[in-house]
N, C-alpha and C. Protein backbone atom coordinates (compact mmCIF):
# COMPACT_ATOMS: atom_id res chain seq x y z
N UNK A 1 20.73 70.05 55.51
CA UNK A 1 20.77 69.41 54.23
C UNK A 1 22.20 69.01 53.86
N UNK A 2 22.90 69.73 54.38
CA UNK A 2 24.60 69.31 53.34
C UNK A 2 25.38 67.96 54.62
N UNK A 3 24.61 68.08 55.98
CA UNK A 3 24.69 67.46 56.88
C UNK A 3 24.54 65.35 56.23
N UNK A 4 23.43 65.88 55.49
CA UNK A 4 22.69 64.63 55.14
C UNK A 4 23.83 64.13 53.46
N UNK A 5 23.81 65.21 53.30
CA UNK A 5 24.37 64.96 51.94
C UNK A 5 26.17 64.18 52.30
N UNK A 6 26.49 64.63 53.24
CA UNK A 6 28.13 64.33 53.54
C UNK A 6 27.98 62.98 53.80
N UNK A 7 26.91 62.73 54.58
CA UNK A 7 26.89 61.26 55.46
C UNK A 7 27.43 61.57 57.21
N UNK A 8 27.37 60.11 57.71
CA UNK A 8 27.56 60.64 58.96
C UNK A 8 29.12 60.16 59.23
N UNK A 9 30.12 60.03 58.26
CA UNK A 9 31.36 59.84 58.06
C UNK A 9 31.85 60.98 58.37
N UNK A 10 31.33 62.00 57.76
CA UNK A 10 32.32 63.11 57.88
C UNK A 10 31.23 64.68 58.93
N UNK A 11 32.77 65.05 59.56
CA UNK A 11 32.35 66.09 60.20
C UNK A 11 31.93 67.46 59.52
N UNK A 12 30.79 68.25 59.68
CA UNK A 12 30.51 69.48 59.46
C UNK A 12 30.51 70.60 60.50
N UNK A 13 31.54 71.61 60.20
CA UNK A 13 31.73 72.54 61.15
C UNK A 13 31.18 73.64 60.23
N UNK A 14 30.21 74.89 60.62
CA UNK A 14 30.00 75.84 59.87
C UNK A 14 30.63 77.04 61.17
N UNK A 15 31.42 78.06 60.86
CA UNK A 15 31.86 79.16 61.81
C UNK A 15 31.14 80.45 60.90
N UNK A 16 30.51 81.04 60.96
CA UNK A 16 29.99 82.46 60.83
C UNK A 16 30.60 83.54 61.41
N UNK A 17 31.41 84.38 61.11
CA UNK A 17 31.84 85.40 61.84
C UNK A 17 31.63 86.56 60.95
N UNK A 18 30.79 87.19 60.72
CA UNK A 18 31.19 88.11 59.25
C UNK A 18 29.27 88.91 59.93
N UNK A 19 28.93 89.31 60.94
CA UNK A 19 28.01 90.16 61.79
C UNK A 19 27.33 91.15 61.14
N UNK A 20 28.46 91.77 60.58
CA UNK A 20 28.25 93.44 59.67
C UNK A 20 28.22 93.14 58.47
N UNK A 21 28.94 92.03 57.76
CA UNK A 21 28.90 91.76 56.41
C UNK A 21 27.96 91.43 55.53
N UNK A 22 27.72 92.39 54.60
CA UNK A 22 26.62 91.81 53.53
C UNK A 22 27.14 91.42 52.38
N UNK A 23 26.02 89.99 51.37
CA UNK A 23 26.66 90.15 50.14
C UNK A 23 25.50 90.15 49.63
N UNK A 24 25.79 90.63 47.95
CA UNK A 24 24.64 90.59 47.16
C UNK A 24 25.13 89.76 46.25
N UNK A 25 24.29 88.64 46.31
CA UNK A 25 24.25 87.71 45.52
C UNK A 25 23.28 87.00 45.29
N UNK A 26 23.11 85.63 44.34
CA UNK A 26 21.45 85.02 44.19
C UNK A 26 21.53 84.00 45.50
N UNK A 27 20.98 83.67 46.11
CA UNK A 27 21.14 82.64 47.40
C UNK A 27 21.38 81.31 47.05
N UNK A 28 20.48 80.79 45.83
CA UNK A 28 20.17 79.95 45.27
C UNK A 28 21.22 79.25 44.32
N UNK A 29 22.31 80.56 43.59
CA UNK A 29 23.66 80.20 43.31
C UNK A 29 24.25 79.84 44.55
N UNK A 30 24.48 80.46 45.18
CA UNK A 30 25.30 80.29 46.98
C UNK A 30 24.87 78.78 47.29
N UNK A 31 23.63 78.58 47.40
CA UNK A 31 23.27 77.39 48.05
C UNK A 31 24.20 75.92 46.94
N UNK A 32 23.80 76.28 45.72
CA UNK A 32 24.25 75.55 44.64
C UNK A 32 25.88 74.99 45.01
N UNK A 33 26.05 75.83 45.17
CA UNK A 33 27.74 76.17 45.14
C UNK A 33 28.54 75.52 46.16
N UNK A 34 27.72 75.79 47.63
CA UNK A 34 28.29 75.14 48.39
C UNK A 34 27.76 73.81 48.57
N UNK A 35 26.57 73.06 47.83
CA UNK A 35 26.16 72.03 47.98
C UNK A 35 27.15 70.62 46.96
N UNK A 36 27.94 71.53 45.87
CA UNK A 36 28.64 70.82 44.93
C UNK A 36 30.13 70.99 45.59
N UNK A 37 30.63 72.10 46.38
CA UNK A 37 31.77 71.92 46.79
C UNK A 37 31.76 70.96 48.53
N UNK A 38 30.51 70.63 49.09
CA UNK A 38 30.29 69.40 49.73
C UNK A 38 30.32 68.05 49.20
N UNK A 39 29.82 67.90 48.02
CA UNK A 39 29.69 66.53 47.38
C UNK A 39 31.13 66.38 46.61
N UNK A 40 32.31 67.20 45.99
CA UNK A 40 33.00 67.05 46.20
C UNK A 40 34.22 66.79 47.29
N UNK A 41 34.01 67.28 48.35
CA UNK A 41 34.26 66.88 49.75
C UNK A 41 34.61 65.90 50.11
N UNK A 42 33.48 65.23 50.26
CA UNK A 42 32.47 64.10 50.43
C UNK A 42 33.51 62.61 49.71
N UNK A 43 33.35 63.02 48.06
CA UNK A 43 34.36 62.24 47.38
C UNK A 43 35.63 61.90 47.63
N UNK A 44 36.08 63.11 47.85
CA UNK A 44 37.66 63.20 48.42
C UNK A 44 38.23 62.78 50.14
N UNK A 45 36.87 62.08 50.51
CA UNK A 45 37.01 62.13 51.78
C UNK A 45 35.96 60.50 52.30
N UNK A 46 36.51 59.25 51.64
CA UNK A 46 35.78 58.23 51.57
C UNK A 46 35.65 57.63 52.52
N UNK A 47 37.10 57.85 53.59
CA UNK A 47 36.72 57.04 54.78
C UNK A 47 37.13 57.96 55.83
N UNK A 48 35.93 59.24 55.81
CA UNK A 48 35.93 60.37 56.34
C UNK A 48 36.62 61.30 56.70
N UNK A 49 36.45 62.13 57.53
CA UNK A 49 36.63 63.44 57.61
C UNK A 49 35.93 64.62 58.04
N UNK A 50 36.77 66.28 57.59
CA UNK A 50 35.97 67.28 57.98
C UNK A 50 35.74 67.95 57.04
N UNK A 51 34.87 68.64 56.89
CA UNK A 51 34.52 70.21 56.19
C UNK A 51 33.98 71.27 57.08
N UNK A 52 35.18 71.83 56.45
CA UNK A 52 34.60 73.32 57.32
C UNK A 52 34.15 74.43 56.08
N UNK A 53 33.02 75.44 57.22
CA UNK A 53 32.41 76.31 55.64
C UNK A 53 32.27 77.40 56.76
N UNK A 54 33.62 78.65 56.44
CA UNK A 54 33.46 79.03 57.49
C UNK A 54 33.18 80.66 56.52
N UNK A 55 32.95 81.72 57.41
CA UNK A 55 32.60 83.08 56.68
C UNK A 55 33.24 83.95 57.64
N UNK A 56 33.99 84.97 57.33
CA UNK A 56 34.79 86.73 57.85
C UNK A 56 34.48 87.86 57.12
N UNK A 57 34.51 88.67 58.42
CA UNK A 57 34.72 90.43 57.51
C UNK A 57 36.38 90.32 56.85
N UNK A 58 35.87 90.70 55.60
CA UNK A 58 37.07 91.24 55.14
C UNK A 58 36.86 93.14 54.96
N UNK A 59 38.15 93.67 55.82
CA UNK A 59 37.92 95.52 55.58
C UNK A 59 39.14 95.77 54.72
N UNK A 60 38.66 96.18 53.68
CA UNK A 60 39.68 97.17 53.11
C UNK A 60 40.39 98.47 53.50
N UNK A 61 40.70 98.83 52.34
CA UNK A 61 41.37 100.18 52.95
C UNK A 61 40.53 101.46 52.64
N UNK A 62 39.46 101.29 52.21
CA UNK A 62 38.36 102.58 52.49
C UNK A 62 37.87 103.10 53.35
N UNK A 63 37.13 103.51 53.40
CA UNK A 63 36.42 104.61 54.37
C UNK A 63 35.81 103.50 55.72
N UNK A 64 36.02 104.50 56.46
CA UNK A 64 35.57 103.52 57.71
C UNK A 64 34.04 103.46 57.68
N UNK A 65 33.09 104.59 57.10
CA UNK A 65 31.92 103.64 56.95
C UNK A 65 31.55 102.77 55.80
N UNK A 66 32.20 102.22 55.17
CA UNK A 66 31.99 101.14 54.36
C UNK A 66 31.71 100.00 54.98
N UNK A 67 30.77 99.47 54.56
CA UNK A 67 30.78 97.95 55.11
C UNK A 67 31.87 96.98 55.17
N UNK A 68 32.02 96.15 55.32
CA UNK A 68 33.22 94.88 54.90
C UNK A 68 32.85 94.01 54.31
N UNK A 69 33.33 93.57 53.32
CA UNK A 69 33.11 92.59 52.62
C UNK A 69 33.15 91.15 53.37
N UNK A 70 32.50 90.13 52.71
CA UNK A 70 32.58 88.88 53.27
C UNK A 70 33.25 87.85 52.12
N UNK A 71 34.26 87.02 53.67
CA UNK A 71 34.99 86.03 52.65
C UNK A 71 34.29 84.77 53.00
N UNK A 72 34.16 83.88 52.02
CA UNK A 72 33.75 82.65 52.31
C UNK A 72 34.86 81.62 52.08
N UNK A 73 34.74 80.35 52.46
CA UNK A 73 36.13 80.05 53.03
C UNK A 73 35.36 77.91 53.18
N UNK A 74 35.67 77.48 52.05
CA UNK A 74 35.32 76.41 52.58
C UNK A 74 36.63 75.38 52.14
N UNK A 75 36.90 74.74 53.54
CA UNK A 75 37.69 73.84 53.58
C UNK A 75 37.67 72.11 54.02
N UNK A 76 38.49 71.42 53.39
CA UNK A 76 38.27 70.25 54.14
C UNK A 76 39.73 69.05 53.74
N UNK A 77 39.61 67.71 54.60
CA UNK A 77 40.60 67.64 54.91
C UNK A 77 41.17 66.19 53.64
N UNK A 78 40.22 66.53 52.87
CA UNK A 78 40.48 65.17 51.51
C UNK A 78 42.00 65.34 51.04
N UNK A 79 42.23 64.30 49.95
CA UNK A 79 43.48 63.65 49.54
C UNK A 79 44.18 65.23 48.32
N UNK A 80 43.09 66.15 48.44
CA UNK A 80 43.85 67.19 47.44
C UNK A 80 43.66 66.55 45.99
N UNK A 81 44.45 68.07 45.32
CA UNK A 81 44.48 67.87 43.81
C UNK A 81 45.68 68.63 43.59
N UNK A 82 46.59 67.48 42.34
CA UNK A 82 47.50 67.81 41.90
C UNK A 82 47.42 69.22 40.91
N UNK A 83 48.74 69.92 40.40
CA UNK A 83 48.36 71.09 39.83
C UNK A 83 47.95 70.67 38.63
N UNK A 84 47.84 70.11 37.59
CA UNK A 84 47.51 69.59 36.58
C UNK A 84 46.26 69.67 37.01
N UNK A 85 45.19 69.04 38.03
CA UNK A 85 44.06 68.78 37.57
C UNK A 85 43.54 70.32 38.79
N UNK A 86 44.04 71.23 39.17
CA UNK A 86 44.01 72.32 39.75
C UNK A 86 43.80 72.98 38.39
N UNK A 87 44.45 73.36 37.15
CA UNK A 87 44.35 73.78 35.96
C UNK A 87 43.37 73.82 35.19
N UNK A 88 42.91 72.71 35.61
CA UNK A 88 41.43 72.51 34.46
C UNK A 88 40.23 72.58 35.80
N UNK A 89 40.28 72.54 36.73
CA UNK A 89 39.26 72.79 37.14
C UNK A 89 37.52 73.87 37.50
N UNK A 90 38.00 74.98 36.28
CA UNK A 90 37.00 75.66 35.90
C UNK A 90 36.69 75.40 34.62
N UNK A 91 36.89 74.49 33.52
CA UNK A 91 37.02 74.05 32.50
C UNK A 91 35.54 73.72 32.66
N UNK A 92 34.53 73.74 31.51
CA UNK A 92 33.10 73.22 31.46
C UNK A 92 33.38 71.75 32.02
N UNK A 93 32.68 70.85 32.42
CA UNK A 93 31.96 69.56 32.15
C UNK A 93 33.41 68.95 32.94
N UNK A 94 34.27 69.54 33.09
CA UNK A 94 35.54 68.80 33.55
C UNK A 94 35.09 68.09 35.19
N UNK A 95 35.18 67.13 35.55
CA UNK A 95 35.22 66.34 36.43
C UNK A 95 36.65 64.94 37.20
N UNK A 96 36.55 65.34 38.27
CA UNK A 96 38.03 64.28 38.66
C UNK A 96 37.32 62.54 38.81
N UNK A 97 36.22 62.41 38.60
CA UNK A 97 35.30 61.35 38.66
C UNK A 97 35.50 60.16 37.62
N UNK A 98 35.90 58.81 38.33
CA UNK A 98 35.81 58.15 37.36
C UNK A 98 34.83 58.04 36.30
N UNK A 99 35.05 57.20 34.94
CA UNK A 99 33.71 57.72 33.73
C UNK A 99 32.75 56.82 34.62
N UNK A 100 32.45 55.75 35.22
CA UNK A 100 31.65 55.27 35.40
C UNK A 100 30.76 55.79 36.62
N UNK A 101 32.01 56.51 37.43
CA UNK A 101 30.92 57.44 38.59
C UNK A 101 30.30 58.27 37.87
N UNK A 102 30.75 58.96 37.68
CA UNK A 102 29.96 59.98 36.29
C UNK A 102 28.55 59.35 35.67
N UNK A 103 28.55 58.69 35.30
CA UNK A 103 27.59 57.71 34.51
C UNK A 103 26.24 57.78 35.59
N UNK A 104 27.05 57.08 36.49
CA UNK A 104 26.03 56.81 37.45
C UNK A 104 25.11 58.30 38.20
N UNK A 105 25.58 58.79 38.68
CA UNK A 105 25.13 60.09 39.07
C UNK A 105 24.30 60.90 37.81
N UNK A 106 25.40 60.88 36.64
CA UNK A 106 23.79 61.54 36.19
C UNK A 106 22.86 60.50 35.80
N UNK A 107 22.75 59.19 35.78
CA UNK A 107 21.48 58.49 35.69
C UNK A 107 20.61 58.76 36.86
N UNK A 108 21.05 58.67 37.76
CA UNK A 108 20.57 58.64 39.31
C UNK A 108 19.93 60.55 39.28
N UNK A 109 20.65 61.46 38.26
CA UNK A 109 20.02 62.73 38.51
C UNK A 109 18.98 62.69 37.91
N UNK A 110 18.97 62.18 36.82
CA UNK A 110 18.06 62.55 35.22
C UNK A 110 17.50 61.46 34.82
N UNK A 111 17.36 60.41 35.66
CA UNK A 111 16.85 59.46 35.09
C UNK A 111 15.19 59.53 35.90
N UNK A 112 14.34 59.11 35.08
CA UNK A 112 12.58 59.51 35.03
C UNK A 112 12.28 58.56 35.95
């Protein structure tokens, strides 16, 4: 699915390394999450590119039977963001999208 969503412009590498690692989380957020940090990607990456969405054990310094935590790790190779718009980017509703891309997408989401 995120294959389809990128286009066939850009490369998708997924690396899994994280064997022992569990997380508890909703899947459905997870899926969410990495499907919007693809379509941002995607944007930042018009006349292509890569994304990588890769996963590791992370071990702390506890007990050796503790599990390891898992890091998730998604990268790719778009034009970046200045710190200014690095700042607001957990901000509600905030978007780097022109108003008219904007427009369009949510018609194209919500429209009947």
């Amino acid at each position: 699915m995120l294959q389809r969503l990128l286009g066939d412009h850009i490369q998708l590498n997924i690396e899994a390394h994280a064997p022992h690692g569990m997380i508890l989380a909703d899947p459905v957020q997870i899926e969410q999450i990495l499907m919007n940090l693809a379509a941002n990607a995607r944007d930042a990456m018009p006349a292509g590119g890569r994304l990588l969405i890769r996963t590791s054990e992370v071990r702390s310094g506890g007990t050796p039977t503790r599990r390891p935590s898992v890091r998730l790790e998604v990268r790719d190779i778009g034009c970046g963001m200045d710190r200014e718009t690095q700042e607001k980017i957990f901000e509600p509703f905030f978007t780097t999208n022109r108003p008219a891309k904007a427009r369009a997408w949510a018609y194209r989401r919500y429209a009947p």
